[in-house]
C-alpha atoms as a PDB file:
ATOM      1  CA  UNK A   1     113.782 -40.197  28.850  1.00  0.00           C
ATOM      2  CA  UNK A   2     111.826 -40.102  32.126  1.00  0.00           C
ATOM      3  CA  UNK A   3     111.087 -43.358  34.643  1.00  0.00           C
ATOM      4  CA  UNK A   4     108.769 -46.042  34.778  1.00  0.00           C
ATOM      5  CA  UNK A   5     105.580 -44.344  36.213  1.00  0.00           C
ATOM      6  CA  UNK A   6     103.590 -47.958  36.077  1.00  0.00           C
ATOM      7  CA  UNK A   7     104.042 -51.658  34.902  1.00  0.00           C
ATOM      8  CA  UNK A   8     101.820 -53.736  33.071  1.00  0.00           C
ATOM      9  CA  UNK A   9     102.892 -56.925  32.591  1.00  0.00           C
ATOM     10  CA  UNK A  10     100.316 -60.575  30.899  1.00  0.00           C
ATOM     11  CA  UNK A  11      99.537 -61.888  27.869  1.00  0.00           C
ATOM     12  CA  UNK A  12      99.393 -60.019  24.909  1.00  0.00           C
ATOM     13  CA  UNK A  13      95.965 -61.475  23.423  1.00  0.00           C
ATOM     14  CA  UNK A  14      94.325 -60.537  26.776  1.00  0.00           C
ATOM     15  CA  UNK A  15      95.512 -56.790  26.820  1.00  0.00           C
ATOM     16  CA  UNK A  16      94.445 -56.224  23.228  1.00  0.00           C
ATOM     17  CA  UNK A  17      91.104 -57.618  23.440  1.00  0.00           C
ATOM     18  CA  UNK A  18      90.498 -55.372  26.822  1.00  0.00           C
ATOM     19  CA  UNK A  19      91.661 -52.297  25.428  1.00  0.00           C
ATOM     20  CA  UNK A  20      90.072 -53.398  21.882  1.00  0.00           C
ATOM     21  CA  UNK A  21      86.618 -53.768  23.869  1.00  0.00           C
ATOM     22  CA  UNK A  22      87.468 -50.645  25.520  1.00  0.00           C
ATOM     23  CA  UNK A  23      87.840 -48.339  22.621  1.00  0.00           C
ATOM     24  CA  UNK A  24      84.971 -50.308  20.608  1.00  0.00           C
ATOM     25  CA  UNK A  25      87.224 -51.581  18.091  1.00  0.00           C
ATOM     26  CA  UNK A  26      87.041 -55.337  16.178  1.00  0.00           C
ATOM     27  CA  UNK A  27      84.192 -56.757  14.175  1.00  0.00           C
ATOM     28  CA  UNK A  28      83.813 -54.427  11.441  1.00  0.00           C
ATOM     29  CA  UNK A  29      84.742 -51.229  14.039  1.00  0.00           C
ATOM     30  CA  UNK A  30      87.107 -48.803  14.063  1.00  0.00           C
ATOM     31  CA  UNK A  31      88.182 -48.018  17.371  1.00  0.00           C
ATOM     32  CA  UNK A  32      88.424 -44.843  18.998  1.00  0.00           C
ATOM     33  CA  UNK A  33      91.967 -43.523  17.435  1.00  0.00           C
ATOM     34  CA  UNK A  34      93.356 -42.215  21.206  1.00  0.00           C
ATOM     35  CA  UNK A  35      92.401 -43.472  24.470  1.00  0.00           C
ATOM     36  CA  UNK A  36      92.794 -41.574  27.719  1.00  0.00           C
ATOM     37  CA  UNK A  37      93.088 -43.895  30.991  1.00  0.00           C
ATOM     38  CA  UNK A  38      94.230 -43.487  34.717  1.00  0.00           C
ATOM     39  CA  UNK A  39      96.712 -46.202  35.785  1.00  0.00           C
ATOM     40  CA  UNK A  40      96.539 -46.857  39.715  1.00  0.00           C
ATOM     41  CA  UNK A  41      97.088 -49.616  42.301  1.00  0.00           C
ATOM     42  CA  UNK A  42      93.785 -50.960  41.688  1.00  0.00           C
ATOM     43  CA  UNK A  43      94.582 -50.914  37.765  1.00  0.00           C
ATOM     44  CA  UNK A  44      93.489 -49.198  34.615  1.00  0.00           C
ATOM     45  CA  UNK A  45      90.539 -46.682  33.856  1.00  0.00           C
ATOM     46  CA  UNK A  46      89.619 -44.951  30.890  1.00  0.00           C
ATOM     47  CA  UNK A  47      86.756 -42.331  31.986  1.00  0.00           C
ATOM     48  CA  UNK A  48      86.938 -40.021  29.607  1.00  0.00           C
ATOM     49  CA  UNK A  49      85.001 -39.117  26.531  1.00  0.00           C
ATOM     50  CA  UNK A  50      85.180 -36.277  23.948  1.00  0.00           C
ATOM     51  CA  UNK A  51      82.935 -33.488  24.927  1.00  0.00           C
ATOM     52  CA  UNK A  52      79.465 -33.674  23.730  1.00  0.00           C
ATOM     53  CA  UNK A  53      79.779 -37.071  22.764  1.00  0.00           C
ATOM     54  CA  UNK A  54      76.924 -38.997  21.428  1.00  0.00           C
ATOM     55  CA  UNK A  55      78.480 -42.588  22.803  1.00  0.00           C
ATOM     56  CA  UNK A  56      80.661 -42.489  26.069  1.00  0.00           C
ATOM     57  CA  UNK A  57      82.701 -45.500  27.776  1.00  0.00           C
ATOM     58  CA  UNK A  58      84.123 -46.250  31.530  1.00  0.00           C
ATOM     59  CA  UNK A  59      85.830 -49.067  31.387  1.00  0.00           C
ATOM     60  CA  UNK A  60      88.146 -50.514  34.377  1.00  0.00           C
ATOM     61  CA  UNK A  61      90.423 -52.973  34.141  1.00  0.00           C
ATOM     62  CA  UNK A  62      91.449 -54.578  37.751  1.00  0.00           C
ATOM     63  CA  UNK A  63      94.781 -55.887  38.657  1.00  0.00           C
ATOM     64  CA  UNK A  64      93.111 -59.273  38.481  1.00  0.00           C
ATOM     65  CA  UNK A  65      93.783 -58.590  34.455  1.00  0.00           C
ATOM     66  CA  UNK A  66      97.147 -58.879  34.461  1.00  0.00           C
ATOM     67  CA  UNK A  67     100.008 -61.208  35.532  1.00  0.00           C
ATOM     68  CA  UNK A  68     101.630 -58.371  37.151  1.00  0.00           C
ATOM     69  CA  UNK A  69     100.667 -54.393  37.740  1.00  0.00           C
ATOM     70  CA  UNK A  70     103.233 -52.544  39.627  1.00  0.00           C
ATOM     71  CA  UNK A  71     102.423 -48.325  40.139  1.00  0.00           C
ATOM     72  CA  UNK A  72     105.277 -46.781  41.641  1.00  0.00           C
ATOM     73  CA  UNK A  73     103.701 -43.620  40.774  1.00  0.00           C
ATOM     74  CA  UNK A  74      99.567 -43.120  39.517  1.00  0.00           C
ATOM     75  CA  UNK A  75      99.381 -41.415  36.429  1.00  0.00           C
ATOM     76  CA  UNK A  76      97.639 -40.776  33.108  1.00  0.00           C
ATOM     77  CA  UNK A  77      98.006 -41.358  29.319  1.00  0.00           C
ATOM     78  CA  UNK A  78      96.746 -40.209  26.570  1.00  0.00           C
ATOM     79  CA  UNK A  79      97.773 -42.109  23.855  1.00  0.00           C
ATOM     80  CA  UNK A  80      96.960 -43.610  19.899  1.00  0.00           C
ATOM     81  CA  UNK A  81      95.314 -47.342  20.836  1.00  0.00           C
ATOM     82  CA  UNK A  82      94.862 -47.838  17.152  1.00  0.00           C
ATOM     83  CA  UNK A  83      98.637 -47.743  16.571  1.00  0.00           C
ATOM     84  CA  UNK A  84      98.496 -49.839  20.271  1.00  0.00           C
ATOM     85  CA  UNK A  85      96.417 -52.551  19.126  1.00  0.00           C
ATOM     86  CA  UNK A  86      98.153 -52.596  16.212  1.00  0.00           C
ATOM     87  CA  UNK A  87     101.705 -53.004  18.019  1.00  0.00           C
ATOM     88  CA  UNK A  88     100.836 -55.690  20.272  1.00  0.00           C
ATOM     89  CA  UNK A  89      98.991 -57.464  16.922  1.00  0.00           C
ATOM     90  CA  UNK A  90     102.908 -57.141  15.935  1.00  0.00           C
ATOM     91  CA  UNK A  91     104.015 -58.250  18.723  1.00  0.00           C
ATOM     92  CA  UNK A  92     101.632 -61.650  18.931  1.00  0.00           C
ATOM     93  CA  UNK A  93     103.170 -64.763  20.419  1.00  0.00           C
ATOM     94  CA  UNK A  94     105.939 -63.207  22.189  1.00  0.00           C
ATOM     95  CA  UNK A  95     104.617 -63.450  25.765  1.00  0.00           C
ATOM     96  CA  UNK A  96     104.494 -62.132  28.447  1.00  0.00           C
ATOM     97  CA  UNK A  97     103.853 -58.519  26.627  1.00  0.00           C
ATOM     98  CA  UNK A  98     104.957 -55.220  29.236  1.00  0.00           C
ATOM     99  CA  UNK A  99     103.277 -52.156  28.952  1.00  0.00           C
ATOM    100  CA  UNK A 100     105.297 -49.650  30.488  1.00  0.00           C
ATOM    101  CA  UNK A 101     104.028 -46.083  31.033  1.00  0.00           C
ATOM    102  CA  UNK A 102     107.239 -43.358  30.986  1.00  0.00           C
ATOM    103  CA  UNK A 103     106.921 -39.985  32.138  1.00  0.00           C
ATOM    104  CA  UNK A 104     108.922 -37.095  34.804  1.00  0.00           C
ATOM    105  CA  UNK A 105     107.958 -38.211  37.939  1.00  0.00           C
ATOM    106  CA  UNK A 106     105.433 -35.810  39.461  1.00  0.00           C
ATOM    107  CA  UNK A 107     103.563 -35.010  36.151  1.00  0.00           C
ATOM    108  CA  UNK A 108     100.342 -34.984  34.968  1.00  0.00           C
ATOM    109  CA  UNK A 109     100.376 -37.622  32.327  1.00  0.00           C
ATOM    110  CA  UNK A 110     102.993 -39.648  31.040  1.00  0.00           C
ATOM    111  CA  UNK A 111     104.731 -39.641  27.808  1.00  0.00           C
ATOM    112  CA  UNK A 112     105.536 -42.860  26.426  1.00  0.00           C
ATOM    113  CA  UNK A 113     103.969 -45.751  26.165  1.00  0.00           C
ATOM    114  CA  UNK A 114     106.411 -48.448  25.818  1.00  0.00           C
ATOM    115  CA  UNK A 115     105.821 -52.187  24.663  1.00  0.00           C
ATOM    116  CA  UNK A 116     108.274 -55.084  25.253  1.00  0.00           C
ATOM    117  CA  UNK A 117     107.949 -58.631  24.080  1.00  0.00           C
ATOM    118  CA  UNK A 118     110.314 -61.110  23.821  1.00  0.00           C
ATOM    119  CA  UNK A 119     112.811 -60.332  21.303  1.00  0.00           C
ATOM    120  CA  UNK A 120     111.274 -56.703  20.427  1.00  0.00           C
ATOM    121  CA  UNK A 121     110.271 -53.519  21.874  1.00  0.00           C
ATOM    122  CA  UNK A 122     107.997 -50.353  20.853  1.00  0.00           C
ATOM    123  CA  UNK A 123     108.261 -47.309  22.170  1.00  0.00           C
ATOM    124  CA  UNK A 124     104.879 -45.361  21.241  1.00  0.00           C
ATOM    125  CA  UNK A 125     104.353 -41.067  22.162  1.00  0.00           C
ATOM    126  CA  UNK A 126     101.628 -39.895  24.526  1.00  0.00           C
ATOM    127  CA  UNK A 127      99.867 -36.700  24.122  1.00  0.00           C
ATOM    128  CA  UNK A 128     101.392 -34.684  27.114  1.00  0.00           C
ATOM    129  CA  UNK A 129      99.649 -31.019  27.264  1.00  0.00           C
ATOM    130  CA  UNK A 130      97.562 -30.801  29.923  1.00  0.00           C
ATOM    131  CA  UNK A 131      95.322 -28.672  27.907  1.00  0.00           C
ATOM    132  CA  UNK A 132      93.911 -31.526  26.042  1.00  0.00           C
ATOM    133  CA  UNK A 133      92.108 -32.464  29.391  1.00  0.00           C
ATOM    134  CA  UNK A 134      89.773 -29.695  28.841  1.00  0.00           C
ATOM    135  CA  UNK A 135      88.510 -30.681  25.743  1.00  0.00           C
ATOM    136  CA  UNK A 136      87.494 -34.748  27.367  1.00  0.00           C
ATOM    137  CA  UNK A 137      84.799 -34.990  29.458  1.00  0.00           C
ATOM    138  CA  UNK A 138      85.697 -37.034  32.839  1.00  0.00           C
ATOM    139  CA  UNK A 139      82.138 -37.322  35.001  1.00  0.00           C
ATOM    140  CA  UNK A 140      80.908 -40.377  33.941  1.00  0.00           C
ATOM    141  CA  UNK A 141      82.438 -42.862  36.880  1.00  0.00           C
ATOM    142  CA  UNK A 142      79.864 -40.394  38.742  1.00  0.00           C
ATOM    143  CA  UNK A 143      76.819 -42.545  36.985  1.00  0.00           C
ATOM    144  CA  UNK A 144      77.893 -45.859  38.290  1.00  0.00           C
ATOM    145  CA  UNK A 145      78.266 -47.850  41.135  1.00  0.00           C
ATOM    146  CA  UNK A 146      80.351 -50.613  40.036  1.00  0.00           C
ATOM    147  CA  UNK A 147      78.452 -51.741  37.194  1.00  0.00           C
ATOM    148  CA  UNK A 148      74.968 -50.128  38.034  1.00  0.00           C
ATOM    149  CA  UNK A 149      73.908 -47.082  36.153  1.00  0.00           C
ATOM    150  CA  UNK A 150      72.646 -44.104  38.204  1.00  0.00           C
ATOM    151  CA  UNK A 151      70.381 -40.900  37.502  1.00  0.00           C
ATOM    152  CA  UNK A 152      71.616 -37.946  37.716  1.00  0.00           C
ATOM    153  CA  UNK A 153      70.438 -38.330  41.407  1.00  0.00           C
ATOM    154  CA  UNK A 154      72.962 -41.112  42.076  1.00  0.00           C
ATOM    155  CA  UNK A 155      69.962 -43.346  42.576  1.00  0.00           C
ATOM    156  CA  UNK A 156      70.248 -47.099  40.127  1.00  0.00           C
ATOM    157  CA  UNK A 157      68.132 -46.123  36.914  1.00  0.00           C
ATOM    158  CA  UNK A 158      64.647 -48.296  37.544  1.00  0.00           C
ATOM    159  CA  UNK A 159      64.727 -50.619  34.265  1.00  0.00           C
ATOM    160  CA  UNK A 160      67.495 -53.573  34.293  1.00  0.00           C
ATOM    161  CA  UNK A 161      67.232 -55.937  31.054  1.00  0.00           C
ATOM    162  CA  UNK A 162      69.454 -58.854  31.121  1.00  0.00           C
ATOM    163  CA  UNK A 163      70.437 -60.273  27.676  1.00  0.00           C
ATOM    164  CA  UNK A 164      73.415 -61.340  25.561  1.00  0.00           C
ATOM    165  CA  UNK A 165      75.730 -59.938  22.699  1.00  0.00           C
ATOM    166  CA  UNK A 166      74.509 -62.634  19.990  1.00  0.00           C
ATOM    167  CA  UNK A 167      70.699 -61.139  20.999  1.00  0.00           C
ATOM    168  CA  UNK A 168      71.629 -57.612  20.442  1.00  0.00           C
ATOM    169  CA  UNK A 169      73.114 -58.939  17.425  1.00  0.00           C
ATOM    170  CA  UNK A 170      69.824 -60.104  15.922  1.00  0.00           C
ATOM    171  CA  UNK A 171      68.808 -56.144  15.867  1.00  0.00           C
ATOM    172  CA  UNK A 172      71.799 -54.929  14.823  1.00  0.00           C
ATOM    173  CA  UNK A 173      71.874 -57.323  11.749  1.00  0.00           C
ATOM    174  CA  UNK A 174      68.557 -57.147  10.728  1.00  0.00           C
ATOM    175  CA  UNK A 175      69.143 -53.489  10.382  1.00  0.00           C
ATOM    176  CA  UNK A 176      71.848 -53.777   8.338  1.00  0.00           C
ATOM    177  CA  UNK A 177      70.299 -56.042   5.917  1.00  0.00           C
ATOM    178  CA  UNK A 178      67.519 -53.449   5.492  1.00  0.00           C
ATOM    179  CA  UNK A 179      70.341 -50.855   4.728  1.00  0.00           C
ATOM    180  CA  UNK A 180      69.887 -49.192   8.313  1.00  0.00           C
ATOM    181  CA  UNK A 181      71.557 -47.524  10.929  1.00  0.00           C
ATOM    182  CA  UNK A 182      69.241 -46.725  13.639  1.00  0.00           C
ATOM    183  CA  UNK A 183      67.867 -49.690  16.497  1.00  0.00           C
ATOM    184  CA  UNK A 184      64.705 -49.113  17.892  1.00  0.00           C
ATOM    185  CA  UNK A 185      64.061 -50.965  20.820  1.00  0.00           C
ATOM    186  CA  UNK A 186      60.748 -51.613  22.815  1.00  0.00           C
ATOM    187  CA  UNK A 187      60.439 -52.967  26.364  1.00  0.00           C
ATOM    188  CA  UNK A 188      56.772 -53.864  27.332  1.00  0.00           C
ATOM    189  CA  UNK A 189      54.951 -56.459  29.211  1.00  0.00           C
ATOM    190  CA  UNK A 190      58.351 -57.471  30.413  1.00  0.00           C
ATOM    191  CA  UNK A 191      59.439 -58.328  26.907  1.00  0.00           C
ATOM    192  CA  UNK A 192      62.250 -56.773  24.702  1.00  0.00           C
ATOM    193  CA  UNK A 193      61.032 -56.150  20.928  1.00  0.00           C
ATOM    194  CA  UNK A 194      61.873 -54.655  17.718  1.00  0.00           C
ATOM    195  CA  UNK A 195      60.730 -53.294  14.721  1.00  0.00           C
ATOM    196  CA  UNK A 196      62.604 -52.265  11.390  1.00  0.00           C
ATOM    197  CA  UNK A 197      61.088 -50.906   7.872  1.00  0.00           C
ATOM    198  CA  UNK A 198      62.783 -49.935   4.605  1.00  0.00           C
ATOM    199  CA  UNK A 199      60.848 -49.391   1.634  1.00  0.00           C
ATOM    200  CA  UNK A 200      58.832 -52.900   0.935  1.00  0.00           C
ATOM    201  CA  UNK A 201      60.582 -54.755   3.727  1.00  0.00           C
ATOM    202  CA  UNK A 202      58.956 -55.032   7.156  1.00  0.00           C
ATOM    203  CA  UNK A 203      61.383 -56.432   9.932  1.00  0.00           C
ATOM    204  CA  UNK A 204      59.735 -57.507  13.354  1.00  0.00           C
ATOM    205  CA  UNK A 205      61.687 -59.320  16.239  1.00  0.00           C
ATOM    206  CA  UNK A 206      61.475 -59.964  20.288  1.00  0.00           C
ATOM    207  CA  UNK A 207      65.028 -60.530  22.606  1.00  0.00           C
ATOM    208  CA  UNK A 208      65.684 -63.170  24.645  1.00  0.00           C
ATOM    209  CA  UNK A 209      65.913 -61.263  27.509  1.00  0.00           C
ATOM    210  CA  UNK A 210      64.951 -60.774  31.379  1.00  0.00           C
ATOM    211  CA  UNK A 211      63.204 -57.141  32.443  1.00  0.00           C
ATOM    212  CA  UNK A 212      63.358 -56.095  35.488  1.00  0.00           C
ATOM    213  CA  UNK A 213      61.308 -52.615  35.644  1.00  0.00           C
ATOM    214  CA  UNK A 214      59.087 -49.964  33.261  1.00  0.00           C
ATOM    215  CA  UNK A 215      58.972 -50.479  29.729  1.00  0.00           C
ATOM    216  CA  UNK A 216      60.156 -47.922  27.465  1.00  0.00           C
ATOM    217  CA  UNK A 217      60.173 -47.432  23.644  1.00  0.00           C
ATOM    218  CA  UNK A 218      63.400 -45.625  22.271  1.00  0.00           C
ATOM    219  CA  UNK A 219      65.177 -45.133  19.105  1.00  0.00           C
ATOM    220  CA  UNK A 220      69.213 -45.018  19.183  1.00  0.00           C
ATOM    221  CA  UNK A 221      71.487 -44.162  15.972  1.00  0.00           C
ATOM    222  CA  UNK A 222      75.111 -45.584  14.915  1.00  0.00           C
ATOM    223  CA  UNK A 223      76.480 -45.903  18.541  1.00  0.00           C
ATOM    224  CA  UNK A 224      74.474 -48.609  19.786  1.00  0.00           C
ATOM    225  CA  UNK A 225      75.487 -50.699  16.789  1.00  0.00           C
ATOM    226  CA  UNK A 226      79.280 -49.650  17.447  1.00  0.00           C
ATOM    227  CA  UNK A 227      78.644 -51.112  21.374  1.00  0.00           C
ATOM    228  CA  UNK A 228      77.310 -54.449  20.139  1.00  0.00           C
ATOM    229  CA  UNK A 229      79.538 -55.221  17.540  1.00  0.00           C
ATOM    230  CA  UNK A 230      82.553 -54.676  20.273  1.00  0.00           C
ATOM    231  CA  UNK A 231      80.665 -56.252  23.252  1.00  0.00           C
ATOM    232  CA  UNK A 232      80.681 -60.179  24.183  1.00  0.00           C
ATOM    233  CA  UNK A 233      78.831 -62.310  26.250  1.00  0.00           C
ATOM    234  CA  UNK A 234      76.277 -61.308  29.112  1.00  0.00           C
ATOM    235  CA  UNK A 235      75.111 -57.877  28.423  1.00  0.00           C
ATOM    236  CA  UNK A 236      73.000 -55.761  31.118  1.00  0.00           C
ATOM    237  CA  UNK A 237      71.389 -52.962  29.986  1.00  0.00           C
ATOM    238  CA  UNK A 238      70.165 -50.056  32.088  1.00  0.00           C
ATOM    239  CA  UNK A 239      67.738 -46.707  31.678  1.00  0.00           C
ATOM    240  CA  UNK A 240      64.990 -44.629  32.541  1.00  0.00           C
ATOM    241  CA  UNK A 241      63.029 -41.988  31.699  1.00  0.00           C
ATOM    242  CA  UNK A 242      65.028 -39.313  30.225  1.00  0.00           C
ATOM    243  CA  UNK A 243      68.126 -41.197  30.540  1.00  0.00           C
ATOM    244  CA  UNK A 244      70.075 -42.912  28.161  1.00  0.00           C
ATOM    245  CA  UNK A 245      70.649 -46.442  27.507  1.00  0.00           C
ATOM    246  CA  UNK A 246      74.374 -48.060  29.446  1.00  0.00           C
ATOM    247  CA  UNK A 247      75.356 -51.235  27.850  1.00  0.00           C
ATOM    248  CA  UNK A 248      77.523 -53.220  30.617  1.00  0.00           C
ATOM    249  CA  UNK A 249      79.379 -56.500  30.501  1.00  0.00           C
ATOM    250  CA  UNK A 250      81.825 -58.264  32.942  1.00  0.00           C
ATOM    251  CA  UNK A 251      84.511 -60.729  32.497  1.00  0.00           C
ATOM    252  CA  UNK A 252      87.106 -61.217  35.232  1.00  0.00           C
ATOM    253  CA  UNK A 253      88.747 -58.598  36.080  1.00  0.00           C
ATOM    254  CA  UNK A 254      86.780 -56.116  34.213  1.00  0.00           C
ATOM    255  CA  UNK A 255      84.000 -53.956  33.318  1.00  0.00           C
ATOM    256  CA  UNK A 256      82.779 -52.789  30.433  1.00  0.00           C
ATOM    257  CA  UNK A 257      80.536 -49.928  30.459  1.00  0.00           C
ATOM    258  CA  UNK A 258      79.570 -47.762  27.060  1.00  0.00           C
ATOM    259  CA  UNK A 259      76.348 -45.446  27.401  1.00  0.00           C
ATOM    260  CA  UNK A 260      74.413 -43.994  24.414  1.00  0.00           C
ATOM    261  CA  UNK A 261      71.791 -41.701  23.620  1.00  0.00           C
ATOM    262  CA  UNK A 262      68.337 -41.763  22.049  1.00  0.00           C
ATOM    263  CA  UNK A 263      68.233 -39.943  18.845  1.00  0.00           C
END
């Protein structure tokens, strides 16, 4: 059966929309179907991508979260957050939610994830070999500082735009209504602009937005649509030459940081 590695205890809609953000799910997105985080005094990390992976997310979630976090002992999970989200969707309005992360005490990762409402309780598998750790790719916390993208140096990436969601919005749905997947953004003269074309239709558009740094004109595929649609709020965006593009956002008690490439 094993023991209660850590405790998560708070309010159900909060913990789904984190991990929701998290794994890039909600508005029209499928989230990532398993989730690999690090549970730790401080709180909960996921900083680990597949291999090779076009889009890649570090997301913490601080103690500050929840209404309670107790770690007897730090650990990891690897576990389904689709069937998760889908759980705590189940187990709406039965507050305060637990999350409770079971394993042997002493090993790698633990192997339940269990769920407790009011009146109900789930009791949800974990991935346990320690073999699937060599197939995730762990090294992004290395590019930040908090929420500051770094080079490969470890020096802050020289352009900073400051924007919002609902503006990064405006690019994603104008390429969808021209029957697109790709987001071309251009930064110059301190201003943020796009432009789309399919067939007869010519789409042009400029960001509300505040640069801070060289301009730069890049192309990026499916992920960076995938980031907005999951992202709220105040959105910071960092790069440089030859590096990709992080998309960052902060709310209380976490951060929210998903990076993706140039195609």
């Amino acid at each position: 059966m094993g023991e209660e590695l850590a405790v998560i205890e708070g309010e159900g809609d909060v913990i789904a929309d984190a991990l929701r953000t998290a794994a890039l799910g909600g508005n029209g997105n499928e989230p990532h179907r398993e989730m690999f985080v690090d549970i730790t005094a401080d709180g909960l990390e996921t900083p680990a991508s597949s291999v090779d992976a076009a889009q890649r997310s570090y997301c913490t979630l601080s103690s500050e979260l929840f209404d309670r976090l107790s770690v007897f002992e730090p650990t990891a999970a690897l576990f389904p957050v689709v069937e998760v989200l889908d759980w705590l969707e189940w187990l709406a309005g039965t507050d305060p939610i637990t999350l409770s992360f079971v394993g042997e005490p002493g090993a790698a990762m633990a192997s339940q994830l269990r769920l407790v409402g009011r009146h109900s309780k789930v009791a949800v598998d974990c991935a346990v070999d320690p073999a699937l750790l060599d197939e995730i790719e762990l090294s992004l916390p290395d590019r930040f500082d908090g929420g500051v993208f770094l080079d490969d140096g470890g020096d802050p990436v020289p352009t900073r735009i400051e924007t919002t969601a609902a503006e990064l919005a405006r690019l994603v749905g104008a390429a969808r209504r021209c029957g697109l997947d790709r987001y071309p953004l251009t930064v110059t003269a301190g201003q943020v602009n796009f432009g789309l074309t399919d067939g007869g239709t010519q789409v042009e558009g400029q960001l509300d937005a505040t640069v801070d740094g060289p301009g730069f004109a890049e192309e990026f595929g499916s992920s960076f649509g995938r980031v907005v649609r999951a992202v709220d709020g105040t959105v910071t965006l960092y790069t440089g030459p030859d590096q990709p593009l992080a998309v960052v956002t902060t709310v209380p008690g976490a951060i929210f940081r998903h990076v993706v490439h140039a195609v």
